[in-house]
Protein backbone atom coordinates (compact mmCIF):
# COMPACT_ATOMS: atom_id res chain seq x y z
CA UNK A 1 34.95 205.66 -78.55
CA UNK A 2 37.72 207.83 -78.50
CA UNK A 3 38.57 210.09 -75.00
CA UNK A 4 37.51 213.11 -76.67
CA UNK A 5 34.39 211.56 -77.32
CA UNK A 6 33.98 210.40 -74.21
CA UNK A 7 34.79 214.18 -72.40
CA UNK A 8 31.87 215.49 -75.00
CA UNK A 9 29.13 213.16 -73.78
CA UNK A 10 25.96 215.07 -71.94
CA UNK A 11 24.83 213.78 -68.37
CA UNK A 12 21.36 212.85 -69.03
CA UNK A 13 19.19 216.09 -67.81
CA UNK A 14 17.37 215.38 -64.17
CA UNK A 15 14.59 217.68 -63.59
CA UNK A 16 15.55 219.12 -59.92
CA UNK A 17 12.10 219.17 -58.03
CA UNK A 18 10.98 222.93 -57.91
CA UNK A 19 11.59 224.75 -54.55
CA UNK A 20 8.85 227.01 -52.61
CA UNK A 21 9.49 229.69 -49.75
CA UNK A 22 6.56 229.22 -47.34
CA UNK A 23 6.78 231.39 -43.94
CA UNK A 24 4.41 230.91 -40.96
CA UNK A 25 4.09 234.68 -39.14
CA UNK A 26 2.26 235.73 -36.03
CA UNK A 27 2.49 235.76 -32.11
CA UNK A 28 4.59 233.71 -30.03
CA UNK A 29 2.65 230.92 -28.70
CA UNK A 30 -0.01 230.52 -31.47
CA UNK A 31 1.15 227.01 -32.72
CA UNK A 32 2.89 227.88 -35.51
CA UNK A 33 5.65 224.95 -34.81
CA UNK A 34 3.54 222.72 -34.01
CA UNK A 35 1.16 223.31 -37.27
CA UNK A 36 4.31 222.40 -39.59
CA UNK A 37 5.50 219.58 -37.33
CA UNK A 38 1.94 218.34 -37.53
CA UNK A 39 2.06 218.22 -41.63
CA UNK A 40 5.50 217.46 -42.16
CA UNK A 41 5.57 214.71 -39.11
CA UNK A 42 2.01 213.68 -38.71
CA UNK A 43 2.41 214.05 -34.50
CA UNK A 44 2.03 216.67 -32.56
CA UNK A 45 4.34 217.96 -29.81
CA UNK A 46 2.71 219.25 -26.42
CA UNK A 47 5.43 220.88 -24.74
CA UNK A 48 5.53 224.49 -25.84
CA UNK A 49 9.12 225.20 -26.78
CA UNK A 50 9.73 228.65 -27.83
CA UNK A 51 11.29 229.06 -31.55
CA UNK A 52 14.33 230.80 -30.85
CA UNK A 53 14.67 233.57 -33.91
CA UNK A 54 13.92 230.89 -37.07
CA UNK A 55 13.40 227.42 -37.55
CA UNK A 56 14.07 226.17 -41.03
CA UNK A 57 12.37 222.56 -42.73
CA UNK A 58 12.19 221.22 -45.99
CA UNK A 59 9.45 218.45 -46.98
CA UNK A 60 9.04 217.10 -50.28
CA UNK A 61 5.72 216.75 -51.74
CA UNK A 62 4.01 216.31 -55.13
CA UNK A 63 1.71 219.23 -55.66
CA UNK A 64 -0.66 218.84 -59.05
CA UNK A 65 1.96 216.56 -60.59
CA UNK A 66 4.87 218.72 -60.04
CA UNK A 67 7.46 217.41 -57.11
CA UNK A 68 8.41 220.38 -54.91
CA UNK A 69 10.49 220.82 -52.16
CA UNK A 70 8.35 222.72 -49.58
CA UNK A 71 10.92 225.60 -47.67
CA UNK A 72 9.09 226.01 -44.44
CA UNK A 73 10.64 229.12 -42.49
CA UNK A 74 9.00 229.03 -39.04
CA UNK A 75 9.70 233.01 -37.44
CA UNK A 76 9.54 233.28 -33.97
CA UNK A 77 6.61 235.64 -32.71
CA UNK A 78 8.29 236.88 -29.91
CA UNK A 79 9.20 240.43 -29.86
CA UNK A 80 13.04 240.11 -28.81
CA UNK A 81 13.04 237.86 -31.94
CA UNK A 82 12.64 240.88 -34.37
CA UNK A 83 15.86 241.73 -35.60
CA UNK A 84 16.53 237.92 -36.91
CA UNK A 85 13.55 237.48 -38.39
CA UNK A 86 12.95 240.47 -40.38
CA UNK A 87 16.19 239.51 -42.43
CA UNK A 88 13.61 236.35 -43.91
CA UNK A 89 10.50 237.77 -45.21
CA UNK A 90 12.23 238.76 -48.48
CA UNK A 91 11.01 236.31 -51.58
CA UNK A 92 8.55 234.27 -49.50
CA UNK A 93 6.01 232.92 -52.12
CA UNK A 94 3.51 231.80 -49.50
CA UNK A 95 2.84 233.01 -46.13
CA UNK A 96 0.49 231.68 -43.23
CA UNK A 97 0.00 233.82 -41.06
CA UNK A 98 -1.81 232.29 -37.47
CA UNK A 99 -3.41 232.96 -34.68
CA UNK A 100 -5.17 231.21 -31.82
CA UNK A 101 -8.86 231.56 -31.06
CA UNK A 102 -8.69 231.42 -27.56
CA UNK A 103 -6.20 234.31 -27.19
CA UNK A 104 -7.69 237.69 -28.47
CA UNK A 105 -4.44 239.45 -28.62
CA UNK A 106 -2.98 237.49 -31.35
CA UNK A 107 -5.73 237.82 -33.63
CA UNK A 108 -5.57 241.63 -32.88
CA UNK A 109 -1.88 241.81 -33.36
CA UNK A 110 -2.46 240.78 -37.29
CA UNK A 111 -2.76 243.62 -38.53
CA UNK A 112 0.97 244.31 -37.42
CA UNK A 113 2.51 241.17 -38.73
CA UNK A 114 1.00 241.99 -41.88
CA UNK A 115 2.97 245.29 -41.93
CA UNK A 116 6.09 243.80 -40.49
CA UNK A 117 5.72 240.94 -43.79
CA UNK A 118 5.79 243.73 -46.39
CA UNK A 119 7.91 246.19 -44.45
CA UNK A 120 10.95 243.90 -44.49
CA UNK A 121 10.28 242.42 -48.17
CA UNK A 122 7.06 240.20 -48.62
CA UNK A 123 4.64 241.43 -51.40
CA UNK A 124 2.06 240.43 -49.88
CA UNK A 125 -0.17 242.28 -52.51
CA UNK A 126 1.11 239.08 -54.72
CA UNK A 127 1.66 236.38 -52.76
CA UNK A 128 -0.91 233.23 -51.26
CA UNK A 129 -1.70 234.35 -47.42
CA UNK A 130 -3.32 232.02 -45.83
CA UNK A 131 -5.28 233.19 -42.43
CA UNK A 132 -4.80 229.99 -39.71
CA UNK A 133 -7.14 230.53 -37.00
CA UNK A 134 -5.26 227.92 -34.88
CA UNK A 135 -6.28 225.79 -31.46
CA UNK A 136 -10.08 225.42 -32.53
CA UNK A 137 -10.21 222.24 -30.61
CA UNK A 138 -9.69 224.24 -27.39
CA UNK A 139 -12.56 225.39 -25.00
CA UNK A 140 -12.83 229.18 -24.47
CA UNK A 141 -13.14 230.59 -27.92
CA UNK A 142 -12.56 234.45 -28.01
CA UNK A 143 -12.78 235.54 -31.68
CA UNK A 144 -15.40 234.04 -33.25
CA UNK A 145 -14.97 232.20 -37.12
CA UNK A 146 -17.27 234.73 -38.87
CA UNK A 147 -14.63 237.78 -37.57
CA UNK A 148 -11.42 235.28 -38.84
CA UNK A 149 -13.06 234.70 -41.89
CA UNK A 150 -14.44 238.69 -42.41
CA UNK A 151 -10.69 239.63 -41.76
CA UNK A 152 -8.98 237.44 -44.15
CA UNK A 153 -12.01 237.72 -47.14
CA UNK A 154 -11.20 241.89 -46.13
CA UNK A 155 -7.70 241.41 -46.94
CA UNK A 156 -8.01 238.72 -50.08
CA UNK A 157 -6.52 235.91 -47.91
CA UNK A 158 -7.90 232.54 -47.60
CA UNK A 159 -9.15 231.53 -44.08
CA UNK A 160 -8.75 227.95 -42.39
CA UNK A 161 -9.96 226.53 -39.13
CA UNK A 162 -7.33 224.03 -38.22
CA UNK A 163 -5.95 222.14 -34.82
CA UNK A 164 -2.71 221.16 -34.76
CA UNK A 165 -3.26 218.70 -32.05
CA UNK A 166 -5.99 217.09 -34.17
CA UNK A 167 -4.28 217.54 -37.36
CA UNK A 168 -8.05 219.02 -38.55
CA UNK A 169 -7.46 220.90 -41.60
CA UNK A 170 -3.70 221.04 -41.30
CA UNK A 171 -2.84 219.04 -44.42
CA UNK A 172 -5.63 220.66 -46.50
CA UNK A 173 -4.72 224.05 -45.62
CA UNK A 174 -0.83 223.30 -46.45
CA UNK A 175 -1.64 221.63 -50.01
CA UNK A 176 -4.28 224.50 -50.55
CA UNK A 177 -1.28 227.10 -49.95
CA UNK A 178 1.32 224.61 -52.12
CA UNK A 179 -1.52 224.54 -54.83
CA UNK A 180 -1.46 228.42 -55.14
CA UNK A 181 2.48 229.10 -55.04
CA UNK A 182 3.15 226.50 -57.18
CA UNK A 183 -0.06 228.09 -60.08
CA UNK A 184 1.56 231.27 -59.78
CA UNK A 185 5.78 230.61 -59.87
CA UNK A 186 5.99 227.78 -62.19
């Protein structure tokens, strides 16, 4: 084979596994750092560290036959945290938004991440939002399933009960979400 030949020959044609934006939104303290160190780990972490502005993860996975690299960006739900993470809701293709049963507040605050999402770039009119009604294996309950699941079915969101120190529900919410981004970008 001559070197011109050679320079002319095609690399064989990989197929690159797709890529998903998935954010986790809501109040500081909620779990959501622990919910995606629960799926993408299988453990969970009981020492609350705060997120400090964003944490980023990736996590392969094969969702209905299609490889995907998941893009978890976990925004911090503190308030002094606002000005970094507004800069990340553009393009998200998936959004969980959470909240922690025994904590009213953060259930009552959703309402304003919602508006914060699709202020700063989400279209969340378009998008999979999933409502995570976090820390259901905790005593004290103070917003009950049937209001979690009114909200979200109110909005056109999917609701999940989940525990990230159980892992209950965590991995079928996740695929769930995966399942619907993938249906609607690829």
């Amino acid at each position: 084979m001559s070197k011109r030949n050679k320079s002319q020959q095609r690399l064989p044609v990989i197929d690159a596994p797709k890529r998903i934006k998935v954010l986790a939104i809501g109040a500081g303290t909620v779990g959501k750092s622990c919910l995606i160190k629960r799926y993408c780990e299988e453990r969970f972490v009981s020492k609350y560290i705060a997120t400090i502005g964003i944490d980023y993860g990736v996590k392969p996975v094969n969702v209905d036959g299609i490889d995907v690299r998941v893009n978890f960006w976990d925004l911090s739900g503190h308030p002094e945290f606002f000005e970094v993470r507004n800069e990340f809701y553009k393009d998200a293709q998936g959004i969980v938004m959470c909240y922690d049963v025994t904590n009213r507040s953060t259930f009552d605050e959703c309402d304003n991440w919602m508006a914060e999402a699709t202020k700063y770039g989400a279209n969340c009119s378009e998008v999979p939002l999933i409502l995570c009604a976090n820390k259901t294996d905790k005593k004290g309950r103070a917003v009950s399933e049937e209001e979690g699941q009114t909200y979200a079915s109110n909005r056109g969101m999917k609701y999940y009960e989940v525990s990230a120190q159980s892992g209950m529900n965590v991995e079928e919410m996740f695929n769930d979400l995966f399942s619907d981004v993938v249906r609607l970008s690829y």
